[in-house]
C-alpha atoms as a PDB file:
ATOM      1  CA  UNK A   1       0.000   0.000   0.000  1.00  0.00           C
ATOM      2  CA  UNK A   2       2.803   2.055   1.136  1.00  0.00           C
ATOM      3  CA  UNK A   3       4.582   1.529  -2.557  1.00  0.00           C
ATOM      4  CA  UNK A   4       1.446   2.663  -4.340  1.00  0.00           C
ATOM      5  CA  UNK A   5       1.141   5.828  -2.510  1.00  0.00           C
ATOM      6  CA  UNK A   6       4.880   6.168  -3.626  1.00  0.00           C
ATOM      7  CA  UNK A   7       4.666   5.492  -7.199  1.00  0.00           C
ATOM      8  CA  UNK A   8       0.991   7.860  -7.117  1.00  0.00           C
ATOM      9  CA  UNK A   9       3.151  10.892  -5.664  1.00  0.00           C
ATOM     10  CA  UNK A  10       6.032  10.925  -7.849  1.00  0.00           C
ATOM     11  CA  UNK A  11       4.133   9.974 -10.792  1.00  0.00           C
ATOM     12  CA  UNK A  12       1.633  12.833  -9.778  1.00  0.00           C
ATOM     13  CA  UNK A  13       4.496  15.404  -9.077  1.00  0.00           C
ATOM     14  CA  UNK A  14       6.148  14.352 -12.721  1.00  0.00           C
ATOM     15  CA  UNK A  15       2.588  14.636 -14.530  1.00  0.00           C
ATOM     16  CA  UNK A  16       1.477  17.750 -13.213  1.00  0.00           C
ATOM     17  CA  UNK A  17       5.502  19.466 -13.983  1.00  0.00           C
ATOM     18  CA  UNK A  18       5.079  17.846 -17.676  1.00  0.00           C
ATOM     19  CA  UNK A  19       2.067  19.858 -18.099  1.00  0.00           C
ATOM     20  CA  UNK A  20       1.724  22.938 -16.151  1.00  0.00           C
ATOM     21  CA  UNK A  21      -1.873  24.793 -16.343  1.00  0.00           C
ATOM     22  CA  UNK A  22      -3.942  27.234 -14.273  1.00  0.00           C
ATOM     23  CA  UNK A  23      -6.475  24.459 -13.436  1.00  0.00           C
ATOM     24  CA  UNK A  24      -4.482  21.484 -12.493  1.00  0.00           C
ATOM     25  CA  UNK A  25      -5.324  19.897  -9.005  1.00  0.00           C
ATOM     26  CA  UNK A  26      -3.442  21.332  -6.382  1.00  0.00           C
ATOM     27  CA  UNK A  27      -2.969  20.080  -3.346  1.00  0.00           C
ATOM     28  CA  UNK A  28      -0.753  17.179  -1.821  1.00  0.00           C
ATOM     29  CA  UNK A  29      -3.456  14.305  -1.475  1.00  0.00           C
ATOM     30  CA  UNK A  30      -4.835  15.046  -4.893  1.00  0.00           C
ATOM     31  CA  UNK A  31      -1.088  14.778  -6.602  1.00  0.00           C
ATOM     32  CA  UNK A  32      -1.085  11.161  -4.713  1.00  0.00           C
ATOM     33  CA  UNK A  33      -4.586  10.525  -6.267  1.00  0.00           C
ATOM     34  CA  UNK A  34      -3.961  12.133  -9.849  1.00  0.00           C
ATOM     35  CA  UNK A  35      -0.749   9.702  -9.691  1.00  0.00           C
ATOM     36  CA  UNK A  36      -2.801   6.649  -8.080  1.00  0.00           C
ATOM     37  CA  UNK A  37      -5.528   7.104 -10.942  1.00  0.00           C
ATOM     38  CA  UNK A  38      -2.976   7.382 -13.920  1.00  0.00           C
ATOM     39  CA  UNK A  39      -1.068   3.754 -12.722  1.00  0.00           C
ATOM     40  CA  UNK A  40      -4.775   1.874 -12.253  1.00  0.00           C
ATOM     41  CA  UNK A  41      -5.546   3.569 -15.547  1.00  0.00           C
ATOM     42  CA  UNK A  42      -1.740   2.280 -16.997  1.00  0.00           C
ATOM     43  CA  UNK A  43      -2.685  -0.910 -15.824  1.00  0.00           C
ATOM     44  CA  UNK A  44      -5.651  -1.288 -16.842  1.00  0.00           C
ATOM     45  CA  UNK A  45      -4.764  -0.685 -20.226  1.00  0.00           C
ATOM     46  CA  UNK A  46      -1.361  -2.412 -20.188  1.00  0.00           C
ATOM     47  CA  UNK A  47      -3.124  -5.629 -19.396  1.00  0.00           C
ATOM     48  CA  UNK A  48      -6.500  -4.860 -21.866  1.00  0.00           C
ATOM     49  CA  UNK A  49      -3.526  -5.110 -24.757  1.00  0.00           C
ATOM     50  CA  UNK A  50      -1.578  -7.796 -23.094  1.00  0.00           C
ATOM     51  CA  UNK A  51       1.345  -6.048 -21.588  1.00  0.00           C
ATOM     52  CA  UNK A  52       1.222  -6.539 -18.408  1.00  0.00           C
ATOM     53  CA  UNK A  53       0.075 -10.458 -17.000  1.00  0.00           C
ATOM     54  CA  UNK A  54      -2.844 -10.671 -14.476  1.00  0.00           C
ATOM     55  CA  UNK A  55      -0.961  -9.942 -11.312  1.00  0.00           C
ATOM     56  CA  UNK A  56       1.479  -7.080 -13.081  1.00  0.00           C
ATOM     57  CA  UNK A  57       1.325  -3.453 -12.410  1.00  0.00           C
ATOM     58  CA  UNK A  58       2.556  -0.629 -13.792  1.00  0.00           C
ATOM     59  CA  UNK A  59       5.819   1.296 -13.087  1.00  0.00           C
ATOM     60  CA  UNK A  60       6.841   4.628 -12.960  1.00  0.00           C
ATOM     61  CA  UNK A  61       6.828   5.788 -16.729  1.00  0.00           C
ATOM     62  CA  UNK A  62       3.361   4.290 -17.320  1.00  0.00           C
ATOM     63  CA  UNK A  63       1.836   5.814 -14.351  1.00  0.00           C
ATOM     64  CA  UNK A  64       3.238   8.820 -15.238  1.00  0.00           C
ATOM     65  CA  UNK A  65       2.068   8.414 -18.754  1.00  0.00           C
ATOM     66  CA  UNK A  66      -1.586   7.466 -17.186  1.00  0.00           C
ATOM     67  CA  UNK A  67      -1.292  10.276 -14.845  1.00  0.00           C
ATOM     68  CA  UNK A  68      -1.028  12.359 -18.074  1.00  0.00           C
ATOM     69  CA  UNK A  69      -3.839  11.295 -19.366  1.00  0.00           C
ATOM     70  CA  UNK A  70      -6.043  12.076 -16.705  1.00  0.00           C
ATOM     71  CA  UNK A  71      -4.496  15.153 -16.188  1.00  0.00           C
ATOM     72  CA  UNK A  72      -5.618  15.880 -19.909  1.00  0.00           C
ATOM     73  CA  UNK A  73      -8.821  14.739 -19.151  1.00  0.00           C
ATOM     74  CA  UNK A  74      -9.604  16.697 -15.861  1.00  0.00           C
ATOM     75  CA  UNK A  75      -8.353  19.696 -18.035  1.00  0.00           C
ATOM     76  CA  UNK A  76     -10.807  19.074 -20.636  1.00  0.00           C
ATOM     77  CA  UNK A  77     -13.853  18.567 -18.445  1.00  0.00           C
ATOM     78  CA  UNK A  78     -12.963  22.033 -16.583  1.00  0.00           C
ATOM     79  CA  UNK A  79     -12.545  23.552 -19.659  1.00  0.00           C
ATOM     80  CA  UNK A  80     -16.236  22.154 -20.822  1.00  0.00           C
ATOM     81  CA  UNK A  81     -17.240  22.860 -17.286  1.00  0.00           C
ATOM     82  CA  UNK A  82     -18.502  19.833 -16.971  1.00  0.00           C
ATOM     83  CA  UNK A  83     -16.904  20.082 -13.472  1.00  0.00           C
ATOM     84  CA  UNK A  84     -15.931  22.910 -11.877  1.00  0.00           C
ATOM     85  CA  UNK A  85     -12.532  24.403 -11.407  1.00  0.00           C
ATOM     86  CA  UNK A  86     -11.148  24.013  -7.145  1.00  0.00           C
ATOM     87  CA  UNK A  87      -8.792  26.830  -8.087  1.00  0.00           C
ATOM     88  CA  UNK A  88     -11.100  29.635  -9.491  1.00  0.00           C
ATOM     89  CA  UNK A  89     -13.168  30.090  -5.781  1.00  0.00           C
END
């Protein structure tokens, strides 16, 4: 458990440097949980097209690569304002 809070933070921290914008999520827990998200979605994905067996994860570039892409995503539902953005109150 302790590991995937780990590999959430720095793949959080690396995501959210990569691509800086004015309505990222801020905040120490949700770094951890962008990071957490982007390795379930990494894995998720990795095993969907068979690169990653049953009972494997994914490491630190995925998750940061996952973390990306929900970092993207967040970005483009704030910018739909489909949700609303934590930093603009």
């Amino acid at each position: 458990m302790l590991w995937i809070i780990f590999v959430g933070l720095v793949a959080g921290i690396i995501a959210r440097i990569l691509s800086p914008g004015p309505n990222n999520p801020s905040g120490f827990i949700l770094t951890i949980v962008l990071g957490v998200a982007g390795a379930f979605l990494a894995t998720f994905v990795g095993q969907a097209i068979g690169h990653y067996g049953p009972n494997q994860g994914a490491g630190f570039i995925t998750a940061t690569i996952g973390a990306l892409v929900v970092l993207f995503i967040w970005n483009r539902l704030v910018a739909r304002r489909v949700i609303s953005d934590p930093g603009s109150r």
